[in-house]
Protein backbone atom coordinates (compact mmCIF):
# COMPACT_ATOMS: atom_id res chain seq x y z
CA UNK A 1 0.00 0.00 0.00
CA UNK A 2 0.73 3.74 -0.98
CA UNK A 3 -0.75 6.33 1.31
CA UNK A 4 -3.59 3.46 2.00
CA UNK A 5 -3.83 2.64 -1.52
CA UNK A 6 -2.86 -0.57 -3.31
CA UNK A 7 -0.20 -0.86 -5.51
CA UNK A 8 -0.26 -3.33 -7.97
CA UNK A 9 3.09 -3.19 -9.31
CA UNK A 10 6.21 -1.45 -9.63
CA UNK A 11 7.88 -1.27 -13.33
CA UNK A 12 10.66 1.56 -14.68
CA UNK A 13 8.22 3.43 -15.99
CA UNK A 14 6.44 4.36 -12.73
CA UNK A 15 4.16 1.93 -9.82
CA UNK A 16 0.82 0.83 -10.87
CA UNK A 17 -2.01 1.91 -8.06
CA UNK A 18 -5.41 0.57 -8.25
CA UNK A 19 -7.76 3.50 -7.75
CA UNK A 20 -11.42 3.23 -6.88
CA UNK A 21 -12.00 4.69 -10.76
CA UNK A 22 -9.36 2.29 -12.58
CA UNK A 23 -5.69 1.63 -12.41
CA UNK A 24 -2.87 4.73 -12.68
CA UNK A 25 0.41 4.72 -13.30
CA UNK A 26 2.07 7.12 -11.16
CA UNK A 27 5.47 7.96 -13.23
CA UNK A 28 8.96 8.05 -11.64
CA UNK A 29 10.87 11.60 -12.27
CA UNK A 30 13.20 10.98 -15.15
CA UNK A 31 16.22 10.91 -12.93
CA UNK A 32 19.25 13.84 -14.27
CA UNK A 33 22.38 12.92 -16.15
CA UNK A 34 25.54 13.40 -14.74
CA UNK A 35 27.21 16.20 -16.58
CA UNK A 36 29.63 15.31 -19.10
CA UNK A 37 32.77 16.81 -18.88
CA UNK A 38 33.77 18.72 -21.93
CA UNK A 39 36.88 17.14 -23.24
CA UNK A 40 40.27 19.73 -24.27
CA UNK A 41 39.98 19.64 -28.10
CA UNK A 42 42.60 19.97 -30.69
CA UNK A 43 41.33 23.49 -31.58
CA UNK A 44 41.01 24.64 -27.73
CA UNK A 45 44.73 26.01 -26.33
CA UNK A 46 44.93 26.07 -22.89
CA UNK A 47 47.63 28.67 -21.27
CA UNK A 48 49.71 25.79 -20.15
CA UNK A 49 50.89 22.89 -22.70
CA UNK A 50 53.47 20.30 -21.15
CA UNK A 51 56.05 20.19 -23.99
CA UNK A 52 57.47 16.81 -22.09
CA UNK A 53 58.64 16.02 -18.13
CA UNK A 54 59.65 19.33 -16.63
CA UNK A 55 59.18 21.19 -19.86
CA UNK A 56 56.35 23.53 -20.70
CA UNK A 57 54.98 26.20 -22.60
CA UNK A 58 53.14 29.18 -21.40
CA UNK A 59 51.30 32.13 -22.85
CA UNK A 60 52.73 35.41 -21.75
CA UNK A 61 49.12 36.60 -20.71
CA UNK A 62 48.30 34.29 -18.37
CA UNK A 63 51.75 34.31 -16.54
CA UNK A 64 50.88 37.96 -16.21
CA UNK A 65 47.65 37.22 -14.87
CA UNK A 66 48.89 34.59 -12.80
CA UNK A 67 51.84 36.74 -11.12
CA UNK A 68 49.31 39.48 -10.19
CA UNK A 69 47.12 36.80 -8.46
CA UNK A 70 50.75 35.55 -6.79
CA UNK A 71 51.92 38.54 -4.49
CA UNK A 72 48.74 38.75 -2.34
CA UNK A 73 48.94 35.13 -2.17
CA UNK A 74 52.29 35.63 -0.96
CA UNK A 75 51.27 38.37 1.21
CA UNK A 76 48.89 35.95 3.22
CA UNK A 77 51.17 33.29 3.63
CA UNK A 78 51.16 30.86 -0.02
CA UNK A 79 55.08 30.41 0.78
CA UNK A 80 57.21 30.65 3.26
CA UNK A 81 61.52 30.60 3.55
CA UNK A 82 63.38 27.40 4.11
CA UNK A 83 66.35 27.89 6.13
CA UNK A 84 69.16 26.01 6.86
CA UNK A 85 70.50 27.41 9.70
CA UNK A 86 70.70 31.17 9.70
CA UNK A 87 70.75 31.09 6.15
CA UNK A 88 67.63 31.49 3.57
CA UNK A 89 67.87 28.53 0.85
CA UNK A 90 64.58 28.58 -0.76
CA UNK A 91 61.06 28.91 -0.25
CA UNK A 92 58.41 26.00 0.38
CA UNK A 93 55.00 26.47 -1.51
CA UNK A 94 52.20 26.03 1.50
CA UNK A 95 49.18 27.34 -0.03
CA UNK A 96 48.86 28.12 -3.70
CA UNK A 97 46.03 30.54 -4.65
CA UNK A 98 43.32 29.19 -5.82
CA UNK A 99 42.73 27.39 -9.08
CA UNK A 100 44.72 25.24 -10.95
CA UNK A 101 47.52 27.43 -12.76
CA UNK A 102 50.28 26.21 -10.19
CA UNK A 103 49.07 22.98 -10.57
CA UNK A 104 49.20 23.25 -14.65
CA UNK A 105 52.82 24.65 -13.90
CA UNK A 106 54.21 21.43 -12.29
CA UNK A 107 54.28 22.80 -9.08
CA UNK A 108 52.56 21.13 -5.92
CA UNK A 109 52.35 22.36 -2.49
CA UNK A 110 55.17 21.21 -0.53
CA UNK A 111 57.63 22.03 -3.15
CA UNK A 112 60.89 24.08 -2.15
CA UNK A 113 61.94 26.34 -5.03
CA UNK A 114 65.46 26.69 -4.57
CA UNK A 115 66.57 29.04 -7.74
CA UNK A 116 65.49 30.87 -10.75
CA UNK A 117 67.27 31.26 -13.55
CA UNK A 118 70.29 29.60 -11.99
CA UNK A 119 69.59 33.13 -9.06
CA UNK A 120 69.19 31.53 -5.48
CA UNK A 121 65.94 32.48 -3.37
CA UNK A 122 68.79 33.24 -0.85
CA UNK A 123 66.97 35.98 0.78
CA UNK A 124 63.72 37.60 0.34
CA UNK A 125 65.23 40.57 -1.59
CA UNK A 126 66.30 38.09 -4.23
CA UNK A 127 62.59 36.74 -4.31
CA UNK A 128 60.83 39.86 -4.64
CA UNK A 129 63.31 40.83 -6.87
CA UNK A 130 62.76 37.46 -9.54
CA UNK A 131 59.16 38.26 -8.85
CA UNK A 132 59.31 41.57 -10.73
CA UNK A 133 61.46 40.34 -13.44
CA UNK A 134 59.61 37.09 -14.50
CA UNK A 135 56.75 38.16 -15.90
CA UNK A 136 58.92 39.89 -18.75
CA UNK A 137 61.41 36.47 -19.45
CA UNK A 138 61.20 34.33 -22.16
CA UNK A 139 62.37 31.27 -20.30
CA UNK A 140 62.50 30.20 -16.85
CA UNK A 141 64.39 27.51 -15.45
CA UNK A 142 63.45 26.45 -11.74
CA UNK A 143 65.01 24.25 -9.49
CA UNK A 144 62.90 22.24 -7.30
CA UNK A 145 62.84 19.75 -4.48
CA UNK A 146 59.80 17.61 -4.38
CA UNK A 147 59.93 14.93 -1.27
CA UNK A 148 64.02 15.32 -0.62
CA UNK A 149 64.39 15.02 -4.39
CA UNK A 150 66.24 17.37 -7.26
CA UNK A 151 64.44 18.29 -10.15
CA UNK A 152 63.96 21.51 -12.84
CA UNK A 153 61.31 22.96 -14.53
CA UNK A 154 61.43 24.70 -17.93
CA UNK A 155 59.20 27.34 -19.03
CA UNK A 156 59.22 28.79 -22.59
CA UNK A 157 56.81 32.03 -22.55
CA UNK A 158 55.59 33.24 -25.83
């Protein structure tokens, strides 16, 4: 029974109640598709393409855009310096702003950037420094240590 009234069946289409005027099919509500997710075409260019491990290539726009978005990030903690002692040897990526343009860089939270452009993050001088340089390079090349382990990231910017 349904609300005191007998069901006769149950199908996909809906359940079958037996009415004191006839039999009804009450219908089920068509239940929604799961959005598909639109898949990158050939003739869609996203800011970031991964030329190959550690190598990538990057629209000078967005790294613009990006960079702007990076110094209040920095401002409310996104990194913070690695020392070694006394001195400064890099800085460790804690919270990256939101989105996924770090992410599309290669970078991860936890990373330690150690240089740019061969220039150690030695102090924060040299950081803010890089910071207003890079958006006008052509290439970067940045050293990072993922998990206690060595590796560099190209950027070409065109």
């Amino acid at each position: 029974h349904l609300a005191g009234v007998p069901v006769l069946g149950v199908s996909k289409r809906g359940v079958r109640l037996q009415l004191c005027d006839g039999e009804r099919v009450l219908g089920f509500a068509p239940q929604p598709r799961p959005a598909r997710r639109r898949r990158a075409t050939q003739t869609t260019r996203l800011p970031v393409r991964r030329m190959g491990p550690g190598r990538y290539a990057v629209e000078r726009r967005w790294v613009q855009e990006t960079f702007a978005r990076l110094r209040p990030a920095l401002a409310r903690g996104a990194a913070r310096p690695v020392m070694q002692g006394t001195k400064m040897v890099g800085v460790r990526l804690v919270r990256l702003p939101p989105g996924r343009a770090f992410h599309q860089l290669g970078l991860r939270p936890g990373d330690v950037i150690l240089s740019i452009n061969g220039r150690a993050l030695d102090s924060p001088d040299a950081l803010l420094h890089l910071l207003a340089t890079l958006p006008s390079a052509r290439h970067l090349s940045v050293a990072v240590q993922r998990r206690r382990k060595a590796m560099t990231l190209a950027y070409s910017i065109d």
